[in-house]
Protein backbone atom coordinates (compact mmCIF):
# COMPACT_ATOMS: atom_id res chain seq x y z
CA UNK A 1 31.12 -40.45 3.77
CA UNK A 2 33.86 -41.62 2.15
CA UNK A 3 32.60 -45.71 0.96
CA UNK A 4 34.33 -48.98 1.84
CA UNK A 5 34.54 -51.34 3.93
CA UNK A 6 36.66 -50.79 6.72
CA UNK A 7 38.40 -52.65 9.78
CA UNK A 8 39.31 -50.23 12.74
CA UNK A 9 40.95 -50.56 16.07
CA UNK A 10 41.57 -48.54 19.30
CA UNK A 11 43.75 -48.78 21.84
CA UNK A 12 43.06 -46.46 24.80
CA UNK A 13 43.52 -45.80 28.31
CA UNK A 14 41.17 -44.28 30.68
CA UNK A 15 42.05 -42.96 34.71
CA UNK A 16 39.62 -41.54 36.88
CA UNK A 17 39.89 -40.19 40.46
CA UNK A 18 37.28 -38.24 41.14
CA UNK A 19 35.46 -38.17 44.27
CA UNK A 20 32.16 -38.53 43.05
CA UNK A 21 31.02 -39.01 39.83
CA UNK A 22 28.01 -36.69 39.53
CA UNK A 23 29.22 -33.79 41.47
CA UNK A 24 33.04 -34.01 41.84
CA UNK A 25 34.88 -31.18 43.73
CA UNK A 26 38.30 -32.84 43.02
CA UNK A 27 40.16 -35.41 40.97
CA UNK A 28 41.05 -36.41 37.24
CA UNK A 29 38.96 -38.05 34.59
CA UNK A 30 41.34 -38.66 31.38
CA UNK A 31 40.01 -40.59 28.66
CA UNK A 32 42.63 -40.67 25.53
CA UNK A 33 42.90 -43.50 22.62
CA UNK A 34 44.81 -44.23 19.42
CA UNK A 35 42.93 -45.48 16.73
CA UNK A 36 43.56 -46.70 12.75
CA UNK A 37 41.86 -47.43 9.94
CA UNK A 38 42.32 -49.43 7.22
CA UNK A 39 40.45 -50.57 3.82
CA UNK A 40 41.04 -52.43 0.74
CA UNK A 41 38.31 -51.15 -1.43
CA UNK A 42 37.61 -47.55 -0.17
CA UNK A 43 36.09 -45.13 -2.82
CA UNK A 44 36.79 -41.62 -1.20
CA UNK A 45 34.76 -38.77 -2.35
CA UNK A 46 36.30 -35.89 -4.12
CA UNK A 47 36.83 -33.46 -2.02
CA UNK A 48 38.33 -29.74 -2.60
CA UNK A 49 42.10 -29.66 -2.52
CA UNK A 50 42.39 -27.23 0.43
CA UNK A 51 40.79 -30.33 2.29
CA UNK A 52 42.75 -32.88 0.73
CA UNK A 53 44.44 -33.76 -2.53
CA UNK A 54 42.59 -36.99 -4.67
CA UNK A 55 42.92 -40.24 -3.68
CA UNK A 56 43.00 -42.75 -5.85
CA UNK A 57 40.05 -46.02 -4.99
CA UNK A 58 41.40 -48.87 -3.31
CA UNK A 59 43.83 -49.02 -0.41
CA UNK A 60 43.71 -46.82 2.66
CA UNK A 61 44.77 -46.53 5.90
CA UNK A 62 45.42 -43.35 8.29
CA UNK A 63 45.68 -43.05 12.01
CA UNK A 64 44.16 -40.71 14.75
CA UNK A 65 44.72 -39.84 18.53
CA UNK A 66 42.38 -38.28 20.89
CA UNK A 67 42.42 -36.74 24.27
CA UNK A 68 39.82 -35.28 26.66
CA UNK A 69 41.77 -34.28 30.33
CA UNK A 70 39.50 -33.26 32.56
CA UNK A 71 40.94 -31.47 36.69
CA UNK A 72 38.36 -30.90 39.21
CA UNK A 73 39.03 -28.69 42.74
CA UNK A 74 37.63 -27.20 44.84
CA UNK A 75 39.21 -23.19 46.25
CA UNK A 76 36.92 -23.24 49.54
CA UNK A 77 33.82 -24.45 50.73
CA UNK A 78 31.34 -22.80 48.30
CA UNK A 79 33.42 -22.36 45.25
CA UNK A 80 34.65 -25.18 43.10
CA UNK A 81 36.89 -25.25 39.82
CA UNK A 82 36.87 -27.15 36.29
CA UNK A 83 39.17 -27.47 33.74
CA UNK A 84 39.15 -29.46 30.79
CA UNK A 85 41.72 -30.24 27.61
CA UNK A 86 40.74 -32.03 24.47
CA UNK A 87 42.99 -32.21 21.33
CA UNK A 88 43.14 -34.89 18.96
CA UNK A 89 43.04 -35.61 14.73
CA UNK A 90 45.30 -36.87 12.34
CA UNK A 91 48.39 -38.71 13.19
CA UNK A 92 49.77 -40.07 10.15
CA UNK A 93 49.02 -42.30 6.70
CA UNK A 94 46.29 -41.05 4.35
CA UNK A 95 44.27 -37.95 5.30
CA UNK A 96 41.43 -39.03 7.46
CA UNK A 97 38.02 -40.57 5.81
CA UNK A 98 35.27 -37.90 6.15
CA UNK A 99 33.30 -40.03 8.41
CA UNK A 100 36.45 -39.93 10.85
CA UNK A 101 36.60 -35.70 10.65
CA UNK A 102 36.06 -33.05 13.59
CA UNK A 103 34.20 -29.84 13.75
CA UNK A 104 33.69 -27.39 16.42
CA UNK A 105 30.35 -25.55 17.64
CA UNK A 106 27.20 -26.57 19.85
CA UNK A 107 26.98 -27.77 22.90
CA UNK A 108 29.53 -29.32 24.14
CA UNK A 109 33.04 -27.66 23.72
CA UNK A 110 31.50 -23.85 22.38
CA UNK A 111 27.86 -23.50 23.51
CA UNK A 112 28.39 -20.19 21.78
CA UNK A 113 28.46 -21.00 18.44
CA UNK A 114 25.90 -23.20 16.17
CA UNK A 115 26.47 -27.03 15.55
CA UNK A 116 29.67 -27.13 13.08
CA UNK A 117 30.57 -23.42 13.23
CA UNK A 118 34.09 -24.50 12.40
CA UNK A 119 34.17 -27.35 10.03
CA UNK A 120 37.00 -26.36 7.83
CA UNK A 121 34.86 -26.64 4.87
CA UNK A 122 36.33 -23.97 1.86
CA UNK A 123 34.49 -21.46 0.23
CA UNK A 124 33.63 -23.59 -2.82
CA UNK A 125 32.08 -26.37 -0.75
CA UNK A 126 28.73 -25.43 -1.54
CA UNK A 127 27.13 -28.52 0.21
CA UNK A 128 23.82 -27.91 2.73
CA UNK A 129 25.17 -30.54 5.18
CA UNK A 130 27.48 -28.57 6.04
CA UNK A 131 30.46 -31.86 6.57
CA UNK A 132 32.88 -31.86 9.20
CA UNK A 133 36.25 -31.38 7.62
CA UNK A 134 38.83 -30.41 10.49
CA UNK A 135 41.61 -32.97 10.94
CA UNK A 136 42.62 -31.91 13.96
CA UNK A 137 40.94 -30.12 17.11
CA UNK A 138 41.89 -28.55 20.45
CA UNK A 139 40.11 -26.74 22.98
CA UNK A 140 39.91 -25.48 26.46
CA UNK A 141 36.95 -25.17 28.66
CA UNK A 142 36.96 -23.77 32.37
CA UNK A 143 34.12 -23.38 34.93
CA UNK A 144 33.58 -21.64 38.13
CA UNK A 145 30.72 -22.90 39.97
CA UNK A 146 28.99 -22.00 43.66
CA UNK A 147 25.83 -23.02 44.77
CA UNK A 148 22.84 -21.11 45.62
CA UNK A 149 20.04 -21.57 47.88
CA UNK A 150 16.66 -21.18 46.32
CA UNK A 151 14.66 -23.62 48.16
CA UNK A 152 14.67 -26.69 45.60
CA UNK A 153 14.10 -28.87 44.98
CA UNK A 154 10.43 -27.54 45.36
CA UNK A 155 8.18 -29.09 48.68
CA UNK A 156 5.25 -30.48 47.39
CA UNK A 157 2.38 -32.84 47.89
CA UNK A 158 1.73 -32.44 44.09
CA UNK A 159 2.69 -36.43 42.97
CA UNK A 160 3.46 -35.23 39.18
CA UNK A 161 5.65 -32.44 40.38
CA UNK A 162 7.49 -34.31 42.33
CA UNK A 163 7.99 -37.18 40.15
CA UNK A 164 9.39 -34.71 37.63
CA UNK A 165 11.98 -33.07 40.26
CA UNK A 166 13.04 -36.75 41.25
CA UNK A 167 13.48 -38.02 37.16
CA UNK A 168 15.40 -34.68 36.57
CA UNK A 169 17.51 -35.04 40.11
CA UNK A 170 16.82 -31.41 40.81
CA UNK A 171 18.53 -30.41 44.22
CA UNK A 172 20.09 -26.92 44.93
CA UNK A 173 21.48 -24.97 41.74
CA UNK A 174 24.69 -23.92 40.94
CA UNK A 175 25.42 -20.53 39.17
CA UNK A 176 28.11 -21.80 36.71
CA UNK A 177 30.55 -18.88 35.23
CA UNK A 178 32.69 -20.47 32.17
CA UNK A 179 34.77 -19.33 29.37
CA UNK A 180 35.73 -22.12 26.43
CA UNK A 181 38.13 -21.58 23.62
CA UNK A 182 39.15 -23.94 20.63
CA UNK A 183 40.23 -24.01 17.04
CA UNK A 184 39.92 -26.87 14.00
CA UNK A 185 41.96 -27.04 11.44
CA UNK A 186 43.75 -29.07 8.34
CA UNK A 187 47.02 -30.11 8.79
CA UNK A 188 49.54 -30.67 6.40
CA UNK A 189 51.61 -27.94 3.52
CA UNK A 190 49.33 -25.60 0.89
CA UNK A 191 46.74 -23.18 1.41
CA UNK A 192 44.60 -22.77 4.37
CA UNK A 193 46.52 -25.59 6.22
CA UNK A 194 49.00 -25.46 9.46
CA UNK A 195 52.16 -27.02 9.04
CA UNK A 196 51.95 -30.36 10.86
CA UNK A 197 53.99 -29.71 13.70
CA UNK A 198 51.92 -26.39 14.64
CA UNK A 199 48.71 -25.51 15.78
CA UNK A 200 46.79 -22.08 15.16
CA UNK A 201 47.87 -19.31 16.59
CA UNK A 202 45.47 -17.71 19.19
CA UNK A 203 44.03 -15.26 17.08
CA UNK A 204 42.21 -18.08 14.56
CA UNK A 205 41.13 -19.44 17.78
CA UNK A 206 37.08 -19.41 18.52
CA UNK A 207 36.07 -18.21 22.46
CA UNK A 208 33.01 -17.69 24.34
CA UNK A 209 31.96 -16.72 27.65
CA UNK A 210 28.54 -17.15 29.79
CA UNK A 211 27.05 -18.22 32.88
CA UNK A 212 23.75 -20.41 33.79
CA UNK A 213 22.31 -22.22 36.67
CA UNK A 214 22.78 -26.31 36.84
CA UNK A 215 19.95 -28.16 38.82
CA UNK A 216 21.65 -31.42 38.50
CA UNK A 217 19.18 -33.29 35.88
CA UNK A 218 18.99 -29.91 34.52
CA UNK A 219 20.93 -26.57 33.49
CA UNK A 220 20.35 -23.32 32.05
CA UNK A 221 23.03 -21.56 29.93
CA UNK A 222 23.86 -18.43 28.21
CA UNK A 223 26.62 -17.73 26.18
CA UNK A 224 28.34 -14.75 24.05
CA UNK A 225 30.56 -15.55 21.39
CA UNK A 226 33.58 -12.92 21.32
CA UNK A 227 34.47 -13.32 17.70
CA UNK A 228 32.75 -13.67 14.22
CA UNK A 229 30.10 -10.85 15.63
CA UNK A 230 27.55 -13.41 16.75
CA UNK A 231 24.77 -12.84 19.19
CA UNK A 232 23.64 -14.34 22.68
CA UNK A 233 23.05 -18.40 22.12
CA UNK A 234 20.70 -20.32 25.08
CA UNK A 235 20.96 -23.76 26.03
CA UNK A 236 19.73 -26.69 28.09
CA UNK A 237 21.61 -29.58 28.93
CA UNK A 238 20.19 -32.02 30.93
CA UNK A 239 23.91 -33.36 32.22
CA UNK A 240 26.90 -31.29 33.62
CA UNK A 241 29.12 -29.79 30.96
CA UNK A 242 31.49 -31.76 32.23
C-alpha cells in the first residue's frame, strides 16, 4: 500500500431494468463510476520500473473509470442468456496507488484461474503477497442457462433440512454453460506495457470454459482454463455469477 493520507471522490451512474432481481430473464444492470485521488503527503513504495517509474513523496493525484454492463434475455421458454462487460483502470495523472490496482483470477470474472493469476507483477517482484499491479482490466463473461427438474427443493418433514433449503433458497437448478475471457495489463510506453490507447491483443488474453448447476442460494461450478496449461478448478458460490 502505497502510505498517505488521501481524499477520494466518485461520481457514478447506475441503470437497472431487469425484471427481477434474483432471477432475471431480461433487462440491463450497468453500474459505471469515475473516481480520483488525491494526497499531499503520499509516500509510494518503490516499485519495479516495468510497473511504474519512482515517484517522488509528497503530492499525488491520478484518476480511474470503471464499468460492469451486464444484458439479460431470454431465447425461449427454457433457455435464457447472460452477458456481461467490465473494463476499467487508469485514466490519467500519476500511475495509480497500489491500493487502487486490479488483478484478474478467482471467482468472479475467471473461476478458472487462482485468486490474482494475472496481477502484472514482473519477474523480479519476488513478494509472497502476490500485489495486484494491473492498471487496467477488461473482460467478458457469457452464460447459457436452462433449468432442470430434479425434484427440489427436497419434501421433507425433517425441520433442520428444511430450514437449511429455505436459508440457502434452494428451488429447481439450473445447468449453467459459460465461457469468460479477460486480460490486465500496464498502460503507458516501455517494456511489458500497452500503449495507452490499446488494449491486448487476443492472444495475451486469459479464457475459460465450464458448466455447473445453480440452486439459487447455492451453485456448483467447474471450470477449464484453455491457456497457461492449468487443470480443472471447482467452485461454490452461494450467489449467481451474475
Amino acid at each position: 500500500m502505497d502510505d498517505g493520507h488521501y481524499l477520494t471522490w466518485r461520481v457514478g451512474l447506475d441503470l437497472d431494468t431487469r425484471n427481477d432481481r434474483e432471477s432475471p430473464t431480461s433487462g440491463w444492470l450497468v453500474h459505471g463510476w469515475w473516481e480520483r485521488s488525491q494526497s499531499d503527503d503520499a509516500a509510494p513504495l518503490t516499485l519495479p520500473p516495468e510497473v511504474r517509474d519512482p515517484i517522488l513523496p509528497g503530492r499525488y493525484s491520478s484518476a480511474r473509470i470503471w464499468l460492469d454492463a451486464r444484458r439479460y434475455a431470454r431465447y425461449s421458454p427454457t433457455v435464457r442468456a447472460a452477458l456481461r462487460l467490465v473494463a476499467g483502470g487508469w485514466l490519467g495523472g500519476d500511475p495509480l496507488p497500489v491500493q487502487r490496482r486490479f488483478s484478474l483470477g478467482g471467482p468472479d470474472l475467471l473461476p478458472g484461474y487462482a485468486f490474482r493469476h494475472r496481477n502484472c507483477a514482473p519477474a523480479t517482484l519476488a513478494d509472497p503477497s502476490h500485489p495486484a499491479l494491473c492498471d487496467r482490466l477488461v473482460a467478458v463473461q457469457l452464460e447459457v442457462r436452462t433449468r432442470t427438474r430434479m425434484g427440489l427443493p427436497i419434501p421433507t418433514t425433517e425441520p433442520y433440512l428444511n430450514a437449511l433449503q429455505r436459508i440457502f433458497a434452494i428451488r429447481e437448478p439450473d445447468v449453467v454453460i459459460f465461457g469468460d475471457a479477460g486480460a490486465g495489463w500496464i498502460a503507458g510506453d516501455g517494456p511489458g506495457r500497452i500503449p495507452s490507447n490499446r488494449i491486448p491483443v487476443l492472444g495475451e488474453w486469459k479464457e475459460d470454459v465450464g458448466f455447473g448447476f445453480d440452486a439459487g442460494g447455492i451453485g456448483l461450478y467447474i471450470a477449464q482454463p484453455l491457456t497457461d496449461g492449468l487443470p480443472l478448478t471447482f467452485t461454490v458460490r452461494l450467489q449467481r455469477r451474475f
